[in-house]
Protein backbone atom coordinates (compact mmCIF):
# COMPACT_ATOMS: atom_id res chain seq x y z
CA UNK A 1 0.00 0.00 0.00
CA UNK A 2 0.71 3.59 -0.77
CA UNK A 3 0.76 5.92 2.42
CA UNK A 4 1.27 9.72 2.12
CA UNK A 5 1.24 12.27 4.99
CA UNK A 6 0.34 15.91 4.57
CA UNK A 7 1.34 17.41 7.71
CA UNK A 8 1.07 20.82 9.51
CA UNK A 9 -1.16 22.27 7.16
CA UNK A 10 -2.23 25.94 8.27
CA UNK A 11 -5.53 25.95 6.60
CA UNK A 12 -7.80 22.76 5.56
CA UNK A 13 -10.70 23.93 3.64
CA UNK A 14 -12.72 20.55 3.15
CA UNK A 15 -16.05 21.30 1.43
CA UNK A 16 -17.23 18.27 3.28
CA UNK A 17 -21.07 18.06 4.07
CA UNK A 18 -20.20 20.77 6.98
CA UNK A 19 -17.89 22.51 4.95
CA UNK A 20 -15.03 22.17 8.08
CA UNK A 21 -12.34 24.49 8.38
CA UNK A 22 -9.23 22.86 10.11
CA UNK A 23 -6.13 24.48 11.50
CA UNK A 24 -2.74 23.27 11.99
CA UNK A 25 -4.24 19.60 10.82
CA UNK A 26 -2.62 16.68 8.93
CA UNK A 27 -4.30 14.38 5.92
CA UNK A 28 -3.34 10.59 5.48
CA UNK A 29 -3.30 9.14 1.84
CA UNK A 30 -3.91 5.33 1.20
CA UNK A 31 -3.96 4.23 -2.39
CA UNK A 32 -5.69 6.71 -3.65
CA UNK A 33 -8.09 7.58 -1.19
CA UNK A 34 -7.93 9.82 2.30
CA UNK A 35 -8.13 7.97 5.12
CA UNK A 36 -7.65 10.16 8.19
CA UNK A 37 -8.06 14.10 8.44
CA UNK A 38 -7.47 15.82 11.86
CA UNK A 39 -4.60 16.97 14.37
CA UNK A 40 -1.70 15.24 15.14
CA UNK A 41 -1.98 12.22 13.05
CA UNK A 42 0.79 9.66 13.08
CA UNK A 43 3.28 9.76 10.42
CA UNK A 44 2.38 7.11 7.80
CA UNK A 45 4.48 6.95 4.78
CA UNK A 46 6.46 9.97 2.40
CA UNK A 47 5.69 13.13 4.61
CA UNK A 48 4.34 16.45 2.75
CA UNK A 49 5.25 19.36 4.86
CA UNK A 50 2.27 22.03 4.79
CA UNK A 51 3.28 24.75 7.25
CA UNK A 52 2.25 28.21 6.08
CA UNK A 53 -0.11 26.60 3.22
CA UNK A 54 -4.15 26.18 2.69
CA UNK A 55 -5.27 23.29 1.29
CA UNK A 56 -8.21 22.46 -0.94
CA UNK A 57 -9.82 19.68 -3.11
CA UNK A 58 -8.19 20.06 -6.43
CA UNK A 59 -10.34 22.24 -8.66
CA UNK A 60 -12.78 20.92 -11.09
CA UNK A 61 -13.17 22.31 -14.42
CA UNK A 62 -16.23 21.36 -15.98
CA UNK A 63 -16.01 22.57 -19.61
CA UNK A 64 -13.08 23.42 -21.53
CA UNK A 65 -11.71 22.60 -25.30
CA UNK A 66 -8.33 21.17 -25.24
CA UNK A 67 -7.66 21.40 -28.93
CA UNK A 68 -7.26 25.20 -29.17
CA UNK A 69 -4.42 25.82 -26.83
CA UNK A 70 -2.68 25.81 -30.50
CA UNK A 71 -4.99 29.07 -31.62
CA UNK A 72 -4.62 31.45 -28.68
CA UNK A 73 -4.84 35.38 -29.52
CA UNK A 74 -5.95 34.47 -33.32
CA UNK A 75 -6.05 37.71 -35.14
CA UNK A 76 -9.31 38.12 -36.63
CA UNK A 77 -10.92 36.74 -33.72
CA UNK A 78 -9.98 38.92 -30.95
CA UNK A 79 -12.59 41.03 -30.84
CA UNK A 80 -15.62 39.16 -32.38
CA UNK A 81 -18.45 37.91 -30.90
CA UNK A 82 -19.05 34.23 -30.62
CA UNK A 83 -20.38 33.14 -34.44
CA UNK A 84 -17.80 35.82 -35.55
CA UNK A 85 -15.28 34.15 -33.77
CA UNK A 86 -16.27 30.56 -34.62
CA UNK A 87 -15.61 31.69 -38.46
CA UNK A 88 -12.63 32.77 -37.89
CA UNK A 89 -10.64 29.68 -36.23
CA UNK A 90 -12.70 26.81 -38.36
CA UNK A 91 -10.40 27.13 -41.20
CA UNK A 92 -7.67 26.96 -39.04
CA UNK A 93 -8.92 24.04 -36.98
CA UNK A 94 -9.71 22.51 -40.18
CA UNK A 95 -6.01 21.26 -40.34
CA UNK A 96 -5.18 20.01 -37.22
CA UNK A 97 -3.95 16.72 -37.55
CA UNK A 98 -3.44 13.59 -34.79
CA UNK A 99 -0.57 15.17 -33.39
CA UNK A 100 -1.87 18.52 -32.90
CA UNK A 101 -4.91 17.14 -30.85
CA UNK A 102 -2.73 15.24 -28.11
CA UNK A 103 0.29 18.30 -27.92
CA UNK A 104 -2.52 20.91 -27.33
CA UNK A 105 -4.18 18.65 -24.89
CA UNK A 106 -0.78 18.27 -22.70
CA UNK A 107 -0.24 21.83 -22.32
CA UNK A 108 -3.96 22.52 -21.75
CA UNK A 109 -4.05 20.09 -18.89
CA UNK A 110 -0.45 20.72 -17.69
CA UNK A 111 -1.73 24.27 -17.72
CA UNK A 112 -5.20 23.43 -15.37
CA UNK A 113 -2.97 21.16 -13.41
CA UNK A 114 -0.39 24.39 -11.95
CA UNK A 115 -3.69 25.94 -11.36
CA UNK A 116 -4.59 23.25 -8.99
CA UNK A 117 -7.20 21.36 -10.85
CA UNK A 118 -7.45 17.51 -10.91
CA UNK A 119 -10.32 16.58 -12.75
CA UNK A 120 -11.36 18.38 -15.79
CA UNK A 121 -13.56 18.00 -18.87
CA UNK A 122 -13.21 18.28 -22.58
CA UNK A 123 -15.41 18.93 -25.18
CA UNK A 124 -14.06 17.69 -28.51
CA UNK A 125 -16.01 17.88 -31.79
CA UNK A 126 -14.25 18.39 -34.73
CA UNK A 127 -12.10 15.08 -35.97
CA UNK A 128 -10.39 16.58 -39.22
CA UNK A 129 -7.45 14.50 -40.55
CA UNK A 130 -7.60 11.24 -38.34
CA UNK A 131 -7.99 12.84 -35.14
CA UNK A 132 -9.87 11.50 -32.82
CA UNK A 133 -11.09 11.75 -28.94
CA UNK A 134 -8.35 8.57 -28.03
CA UNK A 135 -5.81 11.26 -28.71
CA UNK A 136 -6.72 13.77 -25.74
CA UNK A 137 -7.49 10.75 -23.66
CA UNK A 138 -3.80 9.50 -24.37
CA UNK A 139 -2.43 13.36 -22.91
CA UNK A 140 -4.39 12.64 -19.64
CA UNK A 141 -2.81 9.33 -18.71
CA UNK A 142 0.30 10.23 -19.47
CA UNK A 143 0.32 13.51 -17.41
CA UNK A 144 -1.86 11.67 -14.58
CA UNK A 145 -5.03 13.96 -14.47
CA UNK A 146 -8.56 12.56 -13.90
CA UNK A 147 -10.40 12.84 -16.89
CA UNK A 148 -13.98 13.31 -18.52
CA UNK A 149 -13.54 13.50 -21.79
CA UNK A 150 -16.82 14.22 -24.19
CA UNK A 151 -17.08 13.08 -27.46
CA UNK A 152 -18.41 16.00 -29.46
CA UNK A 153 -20.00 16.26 -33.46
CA UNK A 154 -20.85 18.87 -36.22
CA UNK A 155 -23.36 17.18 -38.43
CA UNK A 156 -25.22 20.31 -40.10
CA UNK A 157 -22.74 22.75 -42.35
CA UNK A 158 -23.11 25.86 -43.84
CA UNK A 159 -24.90 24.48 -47.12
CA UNK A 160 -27.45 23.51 -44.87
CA UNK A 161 -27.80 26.46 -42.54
CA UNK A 162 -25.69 25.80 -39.43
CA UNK A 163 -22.67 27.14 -38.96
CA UNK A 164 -19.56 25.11 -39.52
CA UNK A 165 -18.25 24.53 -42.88
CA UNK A 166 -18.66 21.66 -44.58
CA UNK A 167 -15.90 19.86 -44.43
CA UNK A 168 -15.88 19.69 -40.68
CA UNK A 169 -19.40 18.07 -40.03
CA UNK A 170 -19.45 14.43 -40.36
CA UNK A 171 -22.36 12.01 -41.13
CA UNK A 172 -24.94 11.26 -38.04
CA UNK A 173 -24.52 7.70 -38.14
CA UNK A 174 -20.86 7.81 -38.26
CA UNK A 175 -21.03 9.77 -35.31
CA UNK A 176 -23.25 7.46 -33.36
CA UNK A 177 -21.07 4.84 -34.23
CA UNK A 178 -17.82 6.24 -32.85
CA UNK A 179 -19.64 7.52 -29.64
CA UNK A 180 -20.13 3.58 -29.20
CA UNK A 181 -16.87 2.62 -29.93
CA UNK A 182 -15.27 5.22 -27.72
CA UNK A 183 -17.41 5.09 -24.64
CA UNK A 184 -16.62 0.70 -25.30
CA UNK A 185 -12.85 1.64 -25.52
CA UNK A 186 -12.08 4.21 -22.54
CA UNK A 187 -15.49 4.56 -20.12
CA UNK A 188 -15.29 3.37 -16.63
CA UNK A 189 -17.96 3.88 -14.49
CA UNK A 190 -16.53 2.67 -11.25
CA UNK A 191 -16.09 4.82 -8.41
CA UNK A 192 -12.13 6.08 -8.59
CA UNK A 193 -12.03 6.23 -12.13
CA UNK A 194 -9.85 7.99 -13.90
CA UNK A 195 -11.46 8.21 -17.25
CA UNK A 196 -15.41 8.51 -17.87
CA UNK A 197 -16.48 9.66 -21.47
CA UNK A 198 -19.56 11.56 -22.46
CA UNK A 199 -21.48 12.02 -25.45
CA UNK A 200 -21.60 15.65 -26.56
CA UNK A 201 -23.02 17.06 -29.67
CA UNK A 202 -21.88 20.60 -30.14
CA UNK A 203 -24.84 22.93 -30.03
CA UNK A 204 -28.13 23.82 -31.26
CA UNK A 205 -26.71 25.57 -34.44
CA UNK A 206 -24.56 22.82 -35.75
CA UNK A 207 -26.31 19.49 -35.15
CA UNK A 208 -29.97 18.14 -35.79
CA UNK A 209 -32.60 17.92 -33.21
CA UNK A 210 -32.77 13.87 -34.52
CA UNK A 211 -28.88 13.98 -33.61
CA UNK A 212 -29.45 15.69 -29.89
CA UNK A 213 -32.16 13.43 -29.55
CA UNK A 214 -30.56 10.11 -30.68
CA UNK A 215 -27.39 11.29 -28.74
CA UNK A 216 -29.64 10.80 -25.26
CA UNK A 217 -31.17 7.54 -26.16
CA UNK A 218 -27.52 6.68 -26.79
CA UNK A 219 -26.36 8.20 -24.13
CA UNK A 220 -28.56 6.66 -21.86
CA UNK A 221 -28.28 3.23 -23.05
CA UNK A 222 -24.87 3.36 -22.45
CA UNK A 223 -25.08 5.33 -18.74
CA UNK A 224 -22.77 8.18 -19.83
CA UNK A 225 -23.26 11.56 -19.40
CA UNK A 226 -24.37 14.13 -22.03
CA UNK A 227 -23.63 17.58 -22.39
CA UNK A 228 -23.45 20.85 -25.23
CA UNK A 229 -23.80 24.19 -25.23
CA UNK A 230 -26.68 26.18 -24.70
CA UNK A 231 -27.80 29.63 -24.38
CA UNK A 232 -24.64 31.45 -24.42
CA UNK A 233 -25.36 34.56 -25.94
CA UNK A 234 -28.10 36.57 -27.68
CA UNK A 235 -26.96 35.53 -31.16
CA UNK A 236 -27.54 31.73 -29.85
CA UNK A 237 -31.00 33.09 -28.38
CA UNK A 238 -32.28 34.20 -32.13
CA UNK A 239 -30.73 31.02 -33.53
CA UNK A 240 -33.38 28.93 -31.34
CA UNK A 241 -36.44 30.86 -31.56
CA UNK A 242 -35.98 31.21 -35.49
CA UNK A 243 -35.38 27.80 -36.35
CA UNK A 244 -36.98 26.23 -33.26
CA UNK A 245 -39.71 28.44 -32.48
CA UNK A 246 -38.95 28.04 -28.63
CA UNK A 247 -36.30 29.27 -26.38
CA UNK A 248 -33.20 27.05 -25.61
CA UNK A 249 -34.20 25.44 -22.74
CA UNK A 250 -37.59 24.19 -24.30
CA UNK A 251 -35.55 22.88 -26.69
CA UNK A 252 -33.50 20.96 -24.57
CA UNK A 253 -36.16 19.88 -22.48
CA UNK A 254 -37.96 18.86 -25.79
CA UNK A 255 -34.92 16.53 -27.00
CA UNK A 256 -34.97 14.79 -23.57
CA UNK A 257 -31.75 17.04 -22.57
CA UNK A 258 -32.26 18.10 -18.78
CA UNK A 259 -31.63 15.94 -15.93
CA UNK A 260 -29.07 14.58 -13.51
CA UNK A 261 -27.17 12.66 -16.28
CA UNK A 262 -26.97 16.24 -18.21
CA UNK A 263 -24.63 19.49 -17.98
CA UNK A 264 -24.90 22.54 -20.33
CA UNK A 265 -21.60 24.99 -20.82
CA UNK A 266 -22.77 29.18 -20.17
CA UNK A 267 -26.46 28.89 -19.98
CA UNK A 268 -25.33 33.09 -20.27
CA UNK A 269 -28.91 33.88 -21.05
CA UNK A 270 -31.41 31.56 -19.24
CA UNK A 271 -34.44 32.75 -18.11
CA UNK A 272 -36.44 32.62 -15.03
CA UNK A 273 -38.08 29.81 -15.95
CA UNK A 274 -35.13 28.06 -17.40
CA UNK A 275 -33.28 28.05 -14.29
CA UNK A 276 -36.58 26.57 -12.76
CA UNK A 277 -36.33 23.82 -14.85
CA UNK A 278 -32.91 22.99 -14.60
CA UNK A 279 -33.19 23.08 -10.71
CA UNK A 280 -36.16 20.75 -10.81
CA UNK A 281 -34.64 18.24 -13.16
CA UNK A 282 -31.44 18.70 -11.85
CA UNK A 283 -29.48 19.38 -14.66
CA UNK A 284 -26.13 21.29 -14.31
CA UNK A 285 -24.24 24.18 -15.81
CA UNK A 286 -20.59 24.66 -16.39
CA UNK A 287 -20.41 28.34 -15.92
CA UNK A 288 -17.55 30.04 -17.85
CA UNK A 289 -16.81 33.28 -16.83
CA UNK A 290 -13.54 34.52 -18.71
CA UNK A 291 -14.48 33.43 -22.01
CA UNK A 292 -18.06 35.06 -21.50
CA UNK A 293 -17.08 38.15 -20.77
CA UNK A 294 -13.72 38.06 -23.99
CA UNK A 295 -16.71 37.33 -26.13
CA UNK A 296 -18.74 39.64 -25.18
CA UNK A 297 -21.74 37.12 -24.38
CA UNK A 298 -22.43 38.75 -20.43
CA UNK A 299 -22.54 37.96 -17.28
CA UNK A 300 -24.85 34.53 -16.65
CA UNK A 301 -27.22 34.65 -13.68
CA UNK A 302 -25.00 32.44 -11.19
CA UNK A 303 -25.99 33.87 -8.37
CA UNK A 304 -30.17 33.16 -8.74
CA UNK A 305 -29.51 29.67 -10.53
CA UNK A 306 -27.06 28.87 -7.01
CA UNK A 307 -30.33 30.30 -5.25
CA UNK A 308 -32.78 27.95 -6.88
CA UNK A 309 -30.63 24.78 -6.50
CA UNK A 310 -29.36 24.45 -9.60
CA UNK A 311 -25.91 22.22 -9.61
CA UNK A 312 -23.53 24.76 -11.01
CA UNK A 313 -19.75 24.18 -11.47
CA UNK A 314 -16.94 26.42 -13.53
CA UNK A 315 -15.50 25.54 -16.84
CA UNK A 316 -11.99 27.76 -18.57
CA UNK A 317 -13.72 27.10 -21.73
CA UNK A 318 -11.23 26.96 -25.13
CA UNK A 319 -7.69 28.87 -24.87
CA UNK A 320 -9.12 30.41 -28.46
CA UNK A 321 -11.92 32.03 -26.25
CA UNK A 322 -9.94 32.37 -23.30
CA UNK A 323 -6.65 33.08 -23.62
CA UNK A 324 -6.06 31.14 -20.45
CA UNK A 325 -6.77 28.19 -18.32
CA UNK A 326 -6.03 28.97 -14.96
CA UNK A 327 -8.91 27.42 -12.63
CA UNK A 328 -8.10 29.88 -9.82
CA UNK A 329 -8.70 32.71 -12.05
CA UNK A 330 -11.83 31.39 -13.39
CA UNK A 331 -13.41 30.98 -9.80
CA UNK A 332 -12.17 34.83 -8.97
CA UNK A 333 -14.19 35.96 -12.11
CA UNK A 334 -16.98 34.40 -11.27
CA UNK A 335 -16.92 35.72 -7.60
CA UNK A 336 -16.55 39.56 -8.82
CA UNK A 337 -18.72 39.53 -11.90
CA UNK A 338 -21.99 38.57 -9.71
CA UNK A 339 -20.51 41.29 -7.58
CA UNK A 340 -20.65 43.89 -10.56
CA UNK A 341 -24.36 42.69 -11.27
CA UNK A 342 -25.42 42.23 -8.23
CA UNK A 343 -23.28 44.05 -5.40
CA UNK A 344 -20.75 43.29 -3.10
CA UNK A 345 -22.28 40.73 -1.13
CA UNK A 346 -23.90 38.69 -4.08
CA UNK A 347 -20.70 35.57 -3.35
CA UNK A 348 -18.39 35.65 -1.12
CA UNK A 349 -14.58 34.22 -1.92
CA UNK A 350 -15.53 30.88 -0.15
CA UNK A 351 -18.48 29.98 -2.29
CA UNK A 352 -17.18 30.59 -5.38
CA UNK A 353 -13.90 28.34 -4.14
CA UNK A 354 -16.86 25.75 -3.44
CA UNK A 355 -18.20 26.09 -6.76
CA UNK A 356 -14.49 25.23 -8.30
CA UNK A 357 -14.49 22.31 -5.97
CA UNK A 358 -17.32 20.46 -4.59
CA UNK A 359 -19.86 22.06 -7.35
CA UNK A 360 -17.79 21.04 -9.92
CA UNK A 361 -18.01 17.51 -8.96
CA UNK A 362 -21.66 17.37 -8.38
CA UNK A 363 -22.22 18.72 -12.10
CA UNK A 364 -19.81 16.02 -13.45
CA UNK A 365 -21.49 13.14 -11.42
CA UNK A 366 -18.16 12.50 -9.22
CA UNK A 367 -19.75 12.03 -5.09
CA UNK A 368 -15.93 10.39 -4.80
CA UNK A 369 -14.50 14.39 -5.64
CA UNK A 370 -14.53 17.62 -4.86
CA UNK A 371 -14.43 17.46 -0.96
CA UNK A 372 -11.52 16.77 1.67
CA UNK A 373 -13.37 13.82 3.47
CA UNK A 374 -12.66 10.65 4.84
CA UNK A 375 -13.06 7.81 1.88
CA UNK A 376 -13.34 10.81 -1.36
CA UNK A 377 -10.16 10.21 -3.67
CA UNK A 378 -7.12 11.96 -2.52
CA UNK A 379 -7.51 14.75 -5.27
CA UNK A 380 -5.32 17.39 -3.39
CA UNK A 381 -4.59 21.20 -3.82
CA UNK A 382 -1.71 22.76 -2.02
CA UNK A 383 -1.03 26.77 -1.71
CA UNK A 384 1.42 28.21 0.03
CA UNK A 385 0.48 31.97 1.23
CA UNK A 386 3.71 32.68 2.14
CA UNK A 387 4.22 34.72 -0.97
CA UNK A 388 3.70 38.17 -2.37
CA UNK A 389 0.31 37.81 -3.17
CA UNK A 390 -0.99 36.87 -0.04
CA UNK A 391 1.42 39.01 1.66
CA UNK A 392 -0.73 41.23 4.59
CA UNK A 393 -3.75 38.65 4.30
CA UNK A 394 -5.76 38.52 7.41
CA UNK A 395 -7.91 35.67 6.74
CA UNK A 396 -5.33 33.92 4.23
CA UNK A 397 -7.96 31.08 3.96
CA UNK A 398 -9.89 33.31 1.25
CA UNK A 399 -7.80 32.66 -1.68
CA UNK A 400 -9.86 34.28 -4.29
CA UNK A 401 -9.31 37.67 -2.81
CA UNK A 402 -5.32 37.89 -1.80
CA UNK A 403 -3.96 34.84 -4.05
CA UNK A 404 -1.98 33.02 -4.72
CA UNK A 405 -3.11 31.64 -8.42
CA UNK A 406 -0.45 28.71 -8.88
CA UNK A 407 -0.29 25.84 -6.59
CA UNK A 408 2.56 24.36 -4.97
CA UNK A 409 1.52 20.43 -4.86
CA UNK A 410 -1.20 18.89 -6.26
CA UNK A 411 -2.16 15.23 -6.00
CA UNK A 412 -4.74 13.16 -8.28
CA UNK A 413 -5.18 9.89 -6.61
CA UNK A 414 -2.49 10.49 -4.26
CA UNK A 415 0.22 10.93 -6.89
CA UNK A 416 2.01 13.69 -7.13
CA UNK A 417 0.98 15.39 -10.59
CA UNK A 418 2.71 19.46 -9.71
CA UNK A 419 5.29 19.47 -6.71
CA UNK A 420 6.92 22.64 -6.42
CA UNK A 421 5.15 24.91 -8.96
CA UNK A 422 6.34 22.21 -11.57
CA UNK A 423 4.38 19.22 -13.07
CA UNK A 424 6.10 16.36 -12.36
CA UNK A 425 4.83 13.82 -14.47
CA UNK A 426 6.01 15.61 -17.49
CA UNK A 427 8.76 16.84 -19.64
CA UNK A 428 6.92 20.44 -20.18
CA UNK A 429 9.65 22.20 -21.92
CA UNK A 430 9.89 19.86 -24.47
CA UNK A 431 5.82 19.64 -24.97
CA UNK A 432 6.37 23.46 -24.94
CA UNK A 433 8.86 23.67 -27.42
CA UNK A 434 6.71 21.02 -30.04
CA UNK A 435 3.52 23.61 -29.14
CA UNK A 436 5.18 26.62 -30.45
CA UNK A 437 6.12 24.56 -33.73
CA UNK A 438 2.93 23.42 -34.54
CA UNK A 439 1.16 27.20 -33.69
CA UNK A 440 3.33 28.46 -35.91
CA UNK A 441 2.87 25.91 -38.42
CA UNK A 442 -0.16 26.98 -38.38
CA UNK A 443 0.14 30.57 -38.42
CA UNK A 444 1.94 30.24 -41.94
């Protein structure tokens, strides 16, 4: 057996069913799992020295796009607005290749990992060239993270109205087909896992309503989870009332897309009734600050869907939409944008550190994540406030409001993925060095 002690640690924020607070308390890893939290624990195993740190869960992100760490600060697309931008960077993506798909999943995960997250998401649904979702799947493993991959589709191109051109949509059935074979090939459903896969057509404007709705028999046949996006802007809004005659979330209620089993990314513009129905059904929503506001879409109505029960975690979204994918940064956007629309005291630092944690989990079906608790995986965040940016910090526990944004350690099922500000499982210069060949690539 594998034993681990984290020792002395200043702060323990647990988002455990009480949310408990420790001080000067120690954390036991077994195999994978955490088997003792509390003061003065006997030493078991390699010994993690916490003093002057707070530690967390590792952060969840709940929607992101792996592939376009490649197309960062695209000129063209800087300043457009989300269908704008989208018609920019599908040529582009149009020639990525095998190679391209697993490099620019390495650095996007290496990148969420020195943020401190340990489970994220990906949302993958263009295959040009021989790519396929194996490929981001392969970057995981290697670097260690715990995964939940989604495997995405285009089926309706511009001849026929959507957006995308057409050579990036692929045939319905061939889609179908490979959700099978990839769900077959990489799911596991067992508490622990490191890999589950979910079946995730790409949004109202670029598949059919037969696809959305054969995607959730499928889905369900299979006992994956589904997910797309949905109402992100007001560009997306028109889209569904002119070709749908309803609003979004009609739509998705229509297609048999709400539930427990379901998560949609931005959700920027549901209604009142919307968010009732997403609360009753209990369907989540990866909410994606930075990228909203870079794209102009607004500011999403977090703070009364989190009122009405509705399971809510944070997603970086794509690097093309982005720019970044720091997890830390994401949940500090989220905390001061409600506070622009809604004043100061609309979240406070801790919930929206919940929301990166324990709400992220929830959305992505993981009761083994997201909390600090006796038999949840050992998915551990370490920060060390002994730095700058939490220099002066009376209540150093609130990270969101006095830093810092990189974490020292992090552990995914007790093994050590960042240790020092560094990953560990991974050459990253090198990965670094192959990224800026390939941008440039395809740049020229």
């Amino acid at each position: 057996m594998t034993h681990l002690t984290i020792r002395n640690a200043d702060h323990i924020l647990t988002m455990n069913d009480h949310r408990e607070e420790l001080r000067g308390a120690d954390i036991h890893l077994s195999d994978g799992q955490i088997t003792a939290i509390g003061h003065d624990l006997p030493v078991q195993g390699e010994v993690v020295e916490a003093t002057g740190c707070v530690v967390t869960p590792g952060l969840v992100n709940t929607h992101h796009h792996l592939y376009q760490s490649l197309t960062r600060a695209v000129p063209g697309g800087q300043d457009a607005l989300l269908f704008g931008w989208l018609q920019t960077l599908y040529p582009i993506w149009s020639r990525f290749d095998p190679e391209a798909f697993f490099v620019s999943a390495q650095v996007g995960l290496a990148e969420l990992a020195l943020s401190g997250c340990s489970l994220s998401s990906d949302h993958l649904y263009l295959f040009p060239n021989g790519g396929r979702l194996d490929d981001t799947i392969a970057a995981a493993a290697e670097i260690g993270m715990r995964f939940h991959p989604t495997r995405g589709a285009m089926s309706i191109g511009e001849s026929d109205g959507g957006l995308p051109p057409d050579h990036l949509v692929e045939q319905e059935a061939d889609i179908l087909e490979d959700c099978i074979r990839v769900i077959d090939a990489h799911h596991d459903s067992s508490e622990g896992s490191m890999c589950r896969v979910g079946v995730a057509p790409c949004s109202p404007f670029s598949v059919s309503r037969e696809l959305m709705r054969d995607a959730a028999v499928l889905a369900r046949d299979k006992g994956v989870m589904l997910h797309t996006h949905l109402a992100e802007n007001d560009e997306d809004i028109a889209y569904s009332l002119e070709k749908f005659g309803c609003r979004p979330g009609q739509y998705a209620e229509d297609l048999g897309w709400t539930g427990p089993d379901v998560w949609h990314a931005h959700c920027v513009k549901l209604d009142g009734e919307e968010i009732d129905l997403f609360a009753r059904s209990r369907t989540g929503v990866a909410h994606c600050p930075c990228s909203n506001c870079r794209l102009g879409s607004g500011i999403a109505p977090l703070r009364p869907m989190r009122d009405a029960g509705v399971k809510v975690g944070l997603g970086v979204d794509g690097s093309a939409s982005n720019d970044s994918g720091n997890l830390m940064a994401e949940a500090r956007q989220a905390m001061l944008l409600q506070r622009v629309a809604r004043g100061a005291d609309a979240m406070s630092a801790r919930e929206a550190l919940e929301i990166a944690t324990r709400g992220g989990a929830e959305v992505l079906g993981r009761s083994d994540c997201g909390q600090l608790a006796v038999g949840k995986r050992a998915d551990i965040a370490i920060w060390d406030v002994r730095g700058v940016e939490s220099a002066g910090s009376w209540d150093p526990a609130a990270l969101l409001l006095a830093g810092p944004q990189k974490v020292r350690h992090l552990f995914v099922e007790g093994r050590q993925i960042v240790r020092d500000y560094q990953i560990a499982s991974l050459d990253l210069p090198r990965v670094l060095e192959r990224q800026r060949a390939l941008a440039l690539q395809l740049a020229e």
